[in-house]
Each structure stands twice: as C-alpha cells, then as structure tokens.
PDB file of N, CA and C in Angstrom:
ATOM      1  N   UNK A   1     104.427  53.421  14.403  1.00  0.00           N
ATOM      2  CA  UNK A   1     103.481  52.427  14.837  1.00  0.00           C
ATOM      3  C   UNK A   1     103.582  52.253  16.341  1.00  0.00           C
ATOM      4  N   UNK A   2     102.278  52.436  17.077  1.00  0.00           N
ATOM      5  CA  UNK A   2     102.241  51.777  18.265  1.00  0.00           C
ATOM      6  C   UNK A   2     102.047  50.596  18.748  1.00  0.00           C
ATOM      7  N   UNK A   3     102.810  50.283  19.783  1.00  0.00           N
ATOM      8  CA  UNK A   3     102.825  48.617  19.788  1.00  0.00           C
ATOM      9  C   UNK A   3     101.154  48.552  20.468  1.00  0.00           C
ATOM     10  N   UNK A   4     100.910  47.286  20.332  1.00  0.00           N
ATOM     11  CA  UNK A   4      99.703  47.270  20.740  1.00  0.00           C
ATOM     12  C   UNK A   4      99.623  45.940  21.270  1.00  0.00           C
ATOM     13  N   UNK A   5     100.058  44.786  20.936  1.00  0.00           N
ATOM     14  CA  UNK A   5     100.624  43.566  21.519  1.00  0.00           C
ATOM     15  C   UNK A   5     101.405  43.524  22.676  1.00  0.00           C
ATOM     16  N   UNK A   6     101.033  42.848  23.853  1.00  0.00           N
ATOM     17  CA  UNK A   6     101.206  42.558  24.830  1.00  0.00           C
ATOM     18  C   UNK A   6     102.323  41.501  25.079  1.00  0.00           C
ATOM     19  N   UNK A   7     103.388  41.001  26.341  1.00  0.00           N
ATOM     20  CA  UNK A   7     104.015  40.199  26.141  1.00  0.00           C
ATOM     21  C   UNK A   7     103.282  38.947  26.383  1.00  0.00           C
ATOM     22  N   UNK A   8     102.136  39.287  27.266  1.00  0.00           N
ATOM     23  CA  UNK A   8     101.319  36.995  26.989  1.00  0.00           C
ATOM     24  C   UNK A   8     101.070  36.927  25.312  1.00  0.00           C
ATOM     25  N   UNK A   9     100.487  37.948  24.728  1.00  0.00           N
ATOM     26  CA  UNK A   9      99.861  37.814  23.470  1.00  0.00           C
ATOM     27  C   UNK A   9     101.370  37.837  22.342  1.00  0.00           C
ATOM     28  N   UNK A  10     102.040  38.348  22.912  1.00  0.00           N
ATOM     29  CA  UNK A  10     102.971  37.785  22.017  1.00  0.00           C
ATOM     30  C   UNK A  10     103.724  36.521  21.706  1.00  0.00           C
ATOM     31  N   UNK A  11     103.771  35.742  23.204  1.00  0.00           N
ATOM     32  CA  UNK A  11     104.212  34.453  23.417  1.00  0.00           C
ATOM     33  C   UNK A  11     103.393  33.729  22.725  1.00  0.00           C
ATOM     34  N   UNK A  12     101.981  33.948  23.142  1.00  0.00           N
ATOM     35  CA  UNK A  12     100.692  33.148  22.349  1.00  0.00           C
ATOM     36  C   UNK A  12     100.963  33.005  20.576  1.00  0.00           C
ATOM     37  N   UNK A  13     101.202  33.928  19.838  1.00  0.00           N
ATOM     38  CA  UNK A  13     101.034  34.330  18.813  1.00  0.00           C
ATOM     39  C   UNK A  13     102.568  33.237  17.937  1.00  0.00           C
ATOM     40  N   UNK A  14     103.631  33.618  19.307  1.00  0.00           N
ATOM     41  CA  UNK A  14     104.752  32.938  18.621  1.00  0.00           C
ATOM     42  C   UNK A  14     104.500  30.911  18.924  1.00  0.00           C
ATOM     43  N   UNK A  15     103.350  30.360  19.681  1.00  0.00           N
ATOM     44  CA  UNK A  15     103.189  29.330  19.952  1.00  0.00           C
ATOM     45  C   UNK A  15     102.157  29.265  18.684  1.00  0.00           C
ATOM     46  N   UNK A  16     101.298  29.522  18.315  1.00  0.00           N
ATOM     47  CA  UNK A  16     100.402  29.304  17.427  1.00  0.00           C
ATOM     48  C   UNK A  16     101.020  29.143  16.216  1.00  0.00           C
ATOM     49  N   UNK A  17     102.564  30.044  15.772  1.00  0.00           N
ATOM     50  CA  UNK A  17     102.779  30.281  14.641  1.00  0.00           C
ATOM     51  C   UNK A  17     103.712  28.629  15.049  1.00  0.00           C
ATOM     52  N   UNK A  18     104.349  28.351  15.610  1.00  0.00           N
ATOM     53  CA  UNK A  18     105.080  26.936  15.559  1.00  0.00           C
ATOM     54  C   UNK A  18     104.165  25.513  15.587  1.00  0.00           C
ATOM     55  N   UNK A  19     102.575  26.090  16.003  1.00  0.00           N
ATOM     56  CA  UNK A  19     101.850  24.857  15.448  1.00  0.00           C
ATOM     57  C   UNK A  19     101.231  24.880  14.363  1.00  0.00           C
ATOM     58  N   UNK A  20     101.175  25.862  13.913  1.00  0.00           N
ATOM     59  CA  UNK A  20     100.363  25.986  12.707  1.00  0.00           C
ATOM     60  C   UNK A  20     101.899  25.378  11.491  1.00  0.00           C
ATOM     61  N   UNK A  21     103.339  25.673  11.672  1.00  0.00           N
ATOM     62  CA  UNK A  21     104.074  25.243  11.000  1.00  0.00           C
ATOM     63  C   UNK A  21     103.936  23.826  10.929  1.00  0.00           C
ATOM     64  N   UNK A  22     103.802  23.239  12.110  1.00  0.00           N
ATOM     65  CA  UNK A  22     103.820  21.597  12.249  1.00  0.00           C
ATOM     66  C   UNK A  22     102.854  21.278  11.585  1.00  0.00           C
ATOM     67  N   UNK A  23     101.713  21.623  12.003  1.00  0.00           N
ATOM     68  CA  UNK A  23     100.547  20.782  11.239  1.00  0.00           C
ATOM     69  C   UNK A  23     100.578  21.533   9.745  1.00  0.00           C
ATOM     70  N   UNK A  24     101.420  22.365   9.428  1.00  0.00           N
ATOM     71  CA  UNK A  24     101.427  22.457   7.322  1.00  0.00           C
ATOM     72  C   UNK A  24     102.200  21.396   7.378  1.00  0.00           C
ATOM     73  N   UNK A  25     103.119  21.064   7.564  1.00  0.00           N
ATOM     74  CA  UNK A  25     103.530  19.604   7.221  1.00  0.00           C
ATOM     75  C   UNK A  25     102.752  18.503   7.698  1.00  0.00           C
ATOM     76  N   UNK A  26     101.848  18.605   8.632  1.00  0.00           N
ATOM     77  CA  UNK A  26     101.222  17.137   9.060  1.00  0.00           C
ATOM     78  C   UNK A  26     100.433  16.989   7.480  1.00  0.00           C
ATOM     79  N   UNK A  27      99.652  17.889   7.228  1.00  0.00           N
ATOM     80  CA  UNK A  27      98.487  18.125   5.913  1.00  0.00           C
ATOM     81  C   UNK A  27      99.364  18.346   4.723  1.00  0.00           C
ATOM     82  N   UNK A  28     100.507  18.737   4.560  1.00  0.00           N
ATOM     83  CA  UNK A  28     101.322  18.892   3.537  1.00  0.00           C
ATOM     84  C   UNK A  28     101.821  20.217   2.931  1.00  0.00           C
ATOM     85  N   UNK A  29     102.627  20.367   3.093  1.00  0.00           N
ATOM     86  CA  UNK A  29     103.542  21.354   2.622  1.00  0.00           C
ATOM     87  C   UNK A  29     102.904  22.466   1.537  1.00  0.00           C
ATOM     88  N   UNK A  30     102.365  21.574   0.583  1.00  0.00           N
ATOM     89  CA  UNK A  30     102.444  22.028  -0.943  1.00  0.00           C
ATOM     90  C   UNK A  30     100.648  21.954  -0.997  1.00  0.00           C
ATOM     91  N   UNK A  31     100.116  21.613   0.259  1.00  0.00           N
ATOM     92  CA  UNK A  31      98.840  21.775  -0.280  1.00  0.00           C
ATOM     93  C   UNK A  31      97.922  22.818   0.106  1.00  0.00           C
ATOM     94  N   UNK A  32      96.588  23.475  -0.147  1.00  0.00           N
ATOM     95  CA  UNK A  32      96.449  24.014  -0.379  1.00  0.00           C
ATOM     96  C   UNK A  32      96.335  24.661   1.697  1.00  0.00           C
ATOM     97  N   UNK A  33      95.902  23.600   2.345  1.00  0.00           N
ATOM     98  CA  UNK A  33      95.712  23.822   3.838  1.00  0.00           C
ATOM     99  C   UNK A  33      97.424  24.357   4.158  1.00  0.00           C
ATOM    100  N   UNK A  34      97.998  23.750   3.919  1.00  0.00           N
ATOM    101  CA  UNK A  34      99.164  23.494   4.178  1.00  0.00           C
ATOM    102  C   UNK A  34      99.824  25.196   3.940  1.00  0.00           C
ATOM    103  N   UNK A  35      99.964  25.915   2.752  1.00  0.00           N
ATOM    104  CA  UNK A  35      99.719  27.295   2.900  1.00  0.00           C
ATOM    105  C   UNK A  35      98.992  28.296   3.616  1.00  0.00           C
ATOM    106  N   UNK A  36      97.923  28.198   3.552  1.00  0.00           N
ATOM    107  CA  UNK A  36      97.068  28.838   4.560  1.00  0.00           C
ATOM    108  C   UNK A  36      97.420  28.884   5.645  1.00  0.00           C
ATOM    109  N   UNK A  37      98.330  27.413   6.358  1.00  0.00           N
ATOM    110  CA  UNK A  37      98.747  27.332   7.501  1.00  0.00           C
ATOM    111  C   UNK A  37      99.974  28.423   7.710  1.00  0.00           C
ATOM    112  N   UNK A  38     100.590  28.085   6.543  1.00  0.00           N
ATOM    113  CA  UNK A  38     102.450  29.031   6.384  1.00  0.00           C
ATOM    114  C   UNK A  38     101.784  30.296   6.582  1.00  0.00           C
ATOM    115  N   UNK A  39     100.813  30.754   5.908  1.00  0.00           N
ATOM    116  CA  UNK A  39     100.697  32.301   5.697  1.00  0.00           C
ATOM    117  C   UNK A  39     100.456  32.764   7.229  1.00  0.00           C
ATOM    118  N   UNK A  40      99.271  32.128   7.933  1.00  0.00           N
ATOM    119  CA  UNK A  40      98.950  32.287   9.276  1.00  0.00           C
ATOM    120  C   UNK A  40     100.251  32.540   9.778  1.00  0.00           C
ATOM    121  N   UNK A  41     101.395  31.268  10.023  1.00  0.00           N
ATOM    122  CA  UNK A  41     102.474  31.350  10.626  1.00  0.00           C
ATOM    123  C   UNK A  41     103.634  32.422  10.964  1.00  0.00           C
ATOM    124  N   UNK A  42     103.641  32.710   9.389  1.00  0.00           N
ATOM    125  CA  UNK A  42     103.920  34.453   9.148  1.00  0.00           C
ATOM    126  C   UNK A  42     103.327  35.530   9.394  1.00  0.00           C
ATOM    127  N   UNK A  43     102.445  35.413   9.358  1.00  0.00           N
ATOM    128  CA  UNK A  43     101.703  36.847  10.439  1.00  0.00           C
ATOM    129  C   UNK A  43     101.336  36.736  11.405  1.00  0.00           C
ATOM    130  N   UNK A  44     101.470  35.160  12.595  1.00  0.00           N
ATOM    131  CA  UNK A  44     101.750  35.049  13.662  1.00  0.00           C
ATOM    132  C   UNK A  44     103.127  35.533  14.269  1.00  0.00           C
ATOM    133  N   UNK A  45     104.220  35.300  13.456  1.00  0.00           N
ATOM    134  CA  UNK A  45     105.842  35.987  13.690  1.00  0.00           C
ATOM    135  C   UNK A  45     105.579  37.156  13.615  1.00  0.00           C
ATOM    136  N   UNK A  46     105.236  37.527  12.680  1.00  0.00           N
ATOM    137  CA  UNK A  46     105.722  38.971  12.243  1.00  0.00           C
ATOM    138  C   UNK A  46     105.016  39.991  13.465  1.00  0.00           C
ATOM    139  N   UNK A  47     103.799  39.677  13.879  1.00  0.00           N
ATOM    140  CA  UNK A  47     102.943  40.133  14.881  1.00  0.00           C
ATOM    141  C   UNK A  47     103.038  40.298  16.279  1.00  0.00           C
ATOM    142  N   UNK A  48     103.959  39.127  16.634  1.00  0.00           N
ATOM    143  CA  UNK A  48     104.270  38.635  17.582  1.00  0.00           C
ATOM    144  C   UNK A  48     105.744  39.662  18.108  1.00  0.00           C
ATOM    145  N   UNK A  49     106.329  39.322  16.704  1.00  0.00           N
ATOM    146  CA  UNK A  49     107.945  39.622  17.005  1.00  0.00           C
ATOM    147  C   UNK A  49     107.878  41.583  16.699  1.00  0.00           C
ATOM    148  N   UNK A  50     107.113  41.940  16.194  1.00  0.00           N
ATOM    149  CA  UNK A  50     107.050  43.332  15.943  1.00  0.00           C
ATOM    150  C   UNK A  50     106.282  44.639  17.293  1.00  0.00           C
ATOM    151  N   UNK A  51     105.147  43.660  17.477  1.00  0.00           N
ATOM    152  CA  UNK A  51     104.580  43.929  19.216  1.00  0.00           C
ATOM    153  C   UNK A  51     103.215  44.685  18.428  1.00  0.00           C
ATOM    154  N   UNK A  52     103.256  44.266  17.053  1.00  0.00           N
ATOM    155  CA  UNK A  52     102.043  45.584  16.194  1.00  0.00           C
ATOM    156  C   UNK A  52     101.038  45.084  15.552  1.00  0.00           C
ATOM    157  N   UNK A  53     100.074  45.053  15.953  1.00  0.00           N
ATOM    158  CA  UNK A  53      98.835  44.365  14.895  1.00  0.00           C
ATOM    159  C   UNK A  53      97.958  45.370  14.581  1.00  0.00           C
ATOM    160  N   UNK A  54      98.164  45.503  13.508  1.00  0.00           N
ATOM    161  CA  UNK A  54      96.911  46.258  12.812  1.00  0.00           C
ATOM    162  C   UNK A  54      95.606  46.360  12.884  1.00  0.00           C
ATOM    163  N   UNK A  55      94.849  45.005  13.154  1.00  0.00           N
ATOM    164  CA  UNK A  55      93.679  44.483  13.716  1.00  0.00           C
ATOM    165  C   UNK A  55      93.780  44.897  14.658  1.00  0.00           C
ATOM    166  N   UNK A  56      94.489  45.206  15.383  1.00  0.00           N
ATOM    167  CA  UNK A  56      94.234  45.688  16.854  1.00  0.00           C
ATOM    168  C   UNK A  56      93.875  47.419  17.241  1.00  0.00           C
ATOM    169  N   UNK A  57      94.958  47.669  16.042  1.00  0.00           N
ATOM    170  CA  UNK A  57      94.999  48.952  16.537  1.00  0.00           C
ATOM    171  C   UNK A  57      93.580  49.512  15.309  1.00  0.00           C
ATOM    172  N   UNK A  58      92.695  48.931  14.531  1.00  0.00           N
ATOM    173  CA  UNK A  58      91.803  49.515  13.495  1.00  0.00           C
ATOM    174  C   UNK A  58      90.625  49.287  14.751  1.00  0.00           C
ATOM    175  N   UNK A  59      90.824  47.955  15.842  1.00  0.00           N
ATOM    176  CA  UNK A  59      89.734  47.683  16.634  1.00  0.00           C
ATOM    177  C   UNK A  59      89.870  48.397  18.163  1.00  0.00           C
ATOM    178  N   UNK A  60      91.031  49.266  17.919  1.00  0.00           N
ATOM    179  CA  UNK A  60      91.348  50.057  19.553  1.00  0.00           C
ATOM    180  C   UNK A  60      91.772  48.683  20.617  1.00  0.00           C
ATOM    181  N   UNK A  61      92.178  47.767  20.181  1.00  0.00           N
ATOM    182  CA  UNK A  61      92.516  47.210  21.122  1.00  0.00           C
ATOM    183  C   UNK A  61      94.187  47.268  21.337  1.00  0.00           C
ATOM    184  N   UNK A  62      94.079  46.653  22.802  1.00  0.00           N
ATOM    185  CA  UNK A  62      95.787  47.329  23.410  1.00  0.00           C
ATOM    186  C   UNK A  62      96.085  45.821  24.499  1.00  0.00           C
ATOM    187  N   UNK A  63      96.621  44.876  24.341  1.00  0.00           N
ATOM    188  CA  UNK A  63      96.951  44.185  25.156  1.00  0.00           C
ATOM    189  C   UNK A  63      98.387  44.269  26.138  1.00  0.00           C
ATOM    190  N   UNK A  64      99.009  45.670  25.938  1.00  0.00           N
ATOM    191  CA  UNK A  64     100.365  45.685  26.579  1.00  0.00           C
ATOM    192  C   UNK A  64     100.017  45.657  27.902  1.00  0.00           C
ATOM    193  N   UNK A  65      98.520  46.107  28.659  1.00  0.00           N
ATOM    194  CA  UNK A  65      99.060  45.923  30.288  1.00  0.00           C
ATOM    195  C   UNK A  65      99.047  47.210  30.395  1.00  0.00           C
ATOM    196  N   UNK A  66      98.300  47.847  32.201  1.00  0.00           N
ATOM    197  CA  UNK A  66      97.975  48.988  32.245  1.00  0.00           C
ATOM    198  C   UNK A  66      99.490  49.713  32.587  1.00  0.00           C
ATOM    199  N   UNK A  67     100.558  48.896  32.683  1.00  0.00           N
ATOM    200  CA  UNK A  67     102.025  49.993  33.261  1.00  0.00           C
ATOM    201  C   UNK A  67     102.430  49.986  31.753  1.00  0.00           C
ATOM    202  N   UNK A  68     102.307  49.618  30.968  1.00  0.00           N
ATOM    203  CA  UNK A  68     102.752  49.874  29.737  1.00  0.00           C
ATOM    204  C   UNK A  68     101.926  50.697  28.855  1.00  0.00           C
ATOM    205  N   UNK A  69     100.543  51.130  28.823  1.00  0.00           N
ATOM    206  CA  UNK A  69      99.235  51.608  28.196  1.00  0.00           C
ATOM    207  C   UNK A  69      99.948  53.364  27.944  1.00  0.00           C
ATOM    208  N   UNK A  70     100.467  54.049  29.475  1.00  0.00           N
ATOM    209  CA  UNK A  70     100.798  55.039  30.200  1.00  0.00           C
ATOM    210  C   UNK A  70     102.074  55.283  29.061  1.00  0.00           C
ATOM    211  N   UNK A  71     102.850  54.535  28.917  1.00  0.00           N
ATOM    212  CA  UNK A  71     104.154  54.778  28.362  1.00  0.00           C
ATOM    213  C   UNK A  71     103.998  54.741  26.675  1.00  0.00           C
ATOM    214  N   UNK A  72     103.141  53.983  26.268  1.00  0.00           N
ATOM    215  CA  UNK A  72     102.837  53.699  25.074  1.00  0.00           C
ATOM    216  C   UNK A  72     102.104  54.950  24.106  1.00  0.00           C
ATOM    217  N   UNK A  73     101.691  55.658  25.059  1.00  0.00           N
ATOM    218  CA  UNK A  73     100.500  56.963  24.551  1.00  0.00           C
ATOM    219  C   UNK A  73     100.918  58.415  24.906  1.00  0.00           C
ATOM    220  N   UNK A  74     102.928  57.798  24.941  1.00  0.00           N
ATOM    221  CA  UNK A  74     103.560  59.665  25.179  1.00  0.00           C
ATOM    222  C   UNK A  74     104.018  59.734  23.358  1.00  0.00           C
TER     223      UNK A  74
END
C-alpha cells in the first residue's frame, strides 16, 4: 500500500476522530448516532495512523506534499 495521506491530513483525521469520540458520548454511547460516531472514529485512526486511505487512492488523490509525491512513486 501506498501512503497517500499527508501529515496536515493526518493530524486532521486524528482531531476529528477525538471529536467524533466526545460527541458519541455527548448523544450516547449505545445509541444509534452514538455508533456511527465510534465507527467514523475508527476509520479516522486507522487512516490517520496508517498514512492509507483507500478513498484516496480509488480517487488518485495524494495529500503527502510534492517532496514526498517523488519518494512515494519509487
């Protein structure tokens, strides 16, 4: 897998996934928002912390940054 996640977009991804945790508990844990939120959260980590999105790479997109683009495509 090529990374395709960038380091702003990864910071982003790991901030989204810690609000989306907060507000499943603001709405509730066990309810149905409240999952939807967890699931988001987890494929905000996993995305974030891996540098790989699938969506990205099915849509050709590449947020690593043109000194990293070069290194990424040996």
């Amino acid at each position: 897998m090529k990374k395709t996640v960038g380091t702003a977009d990864r910071v982003i991804r790991i901030v989204i996934a810690a609000v989306a945790i907060v507000l499943a508990f603001v709405v509730g844990a066990s309810s149905a928002w409240g999952i939807i939120l967890f699931i988001v959260a987890a494929v905000m980590v996993v995305t974030g912390s891996s540098a790989y999105c699938p969506l990205y790479s099915m849509a050709k997109i590449n947020t690593l940054g043109h000194a990293n683009k070069s290194h990424a495509s040996r």
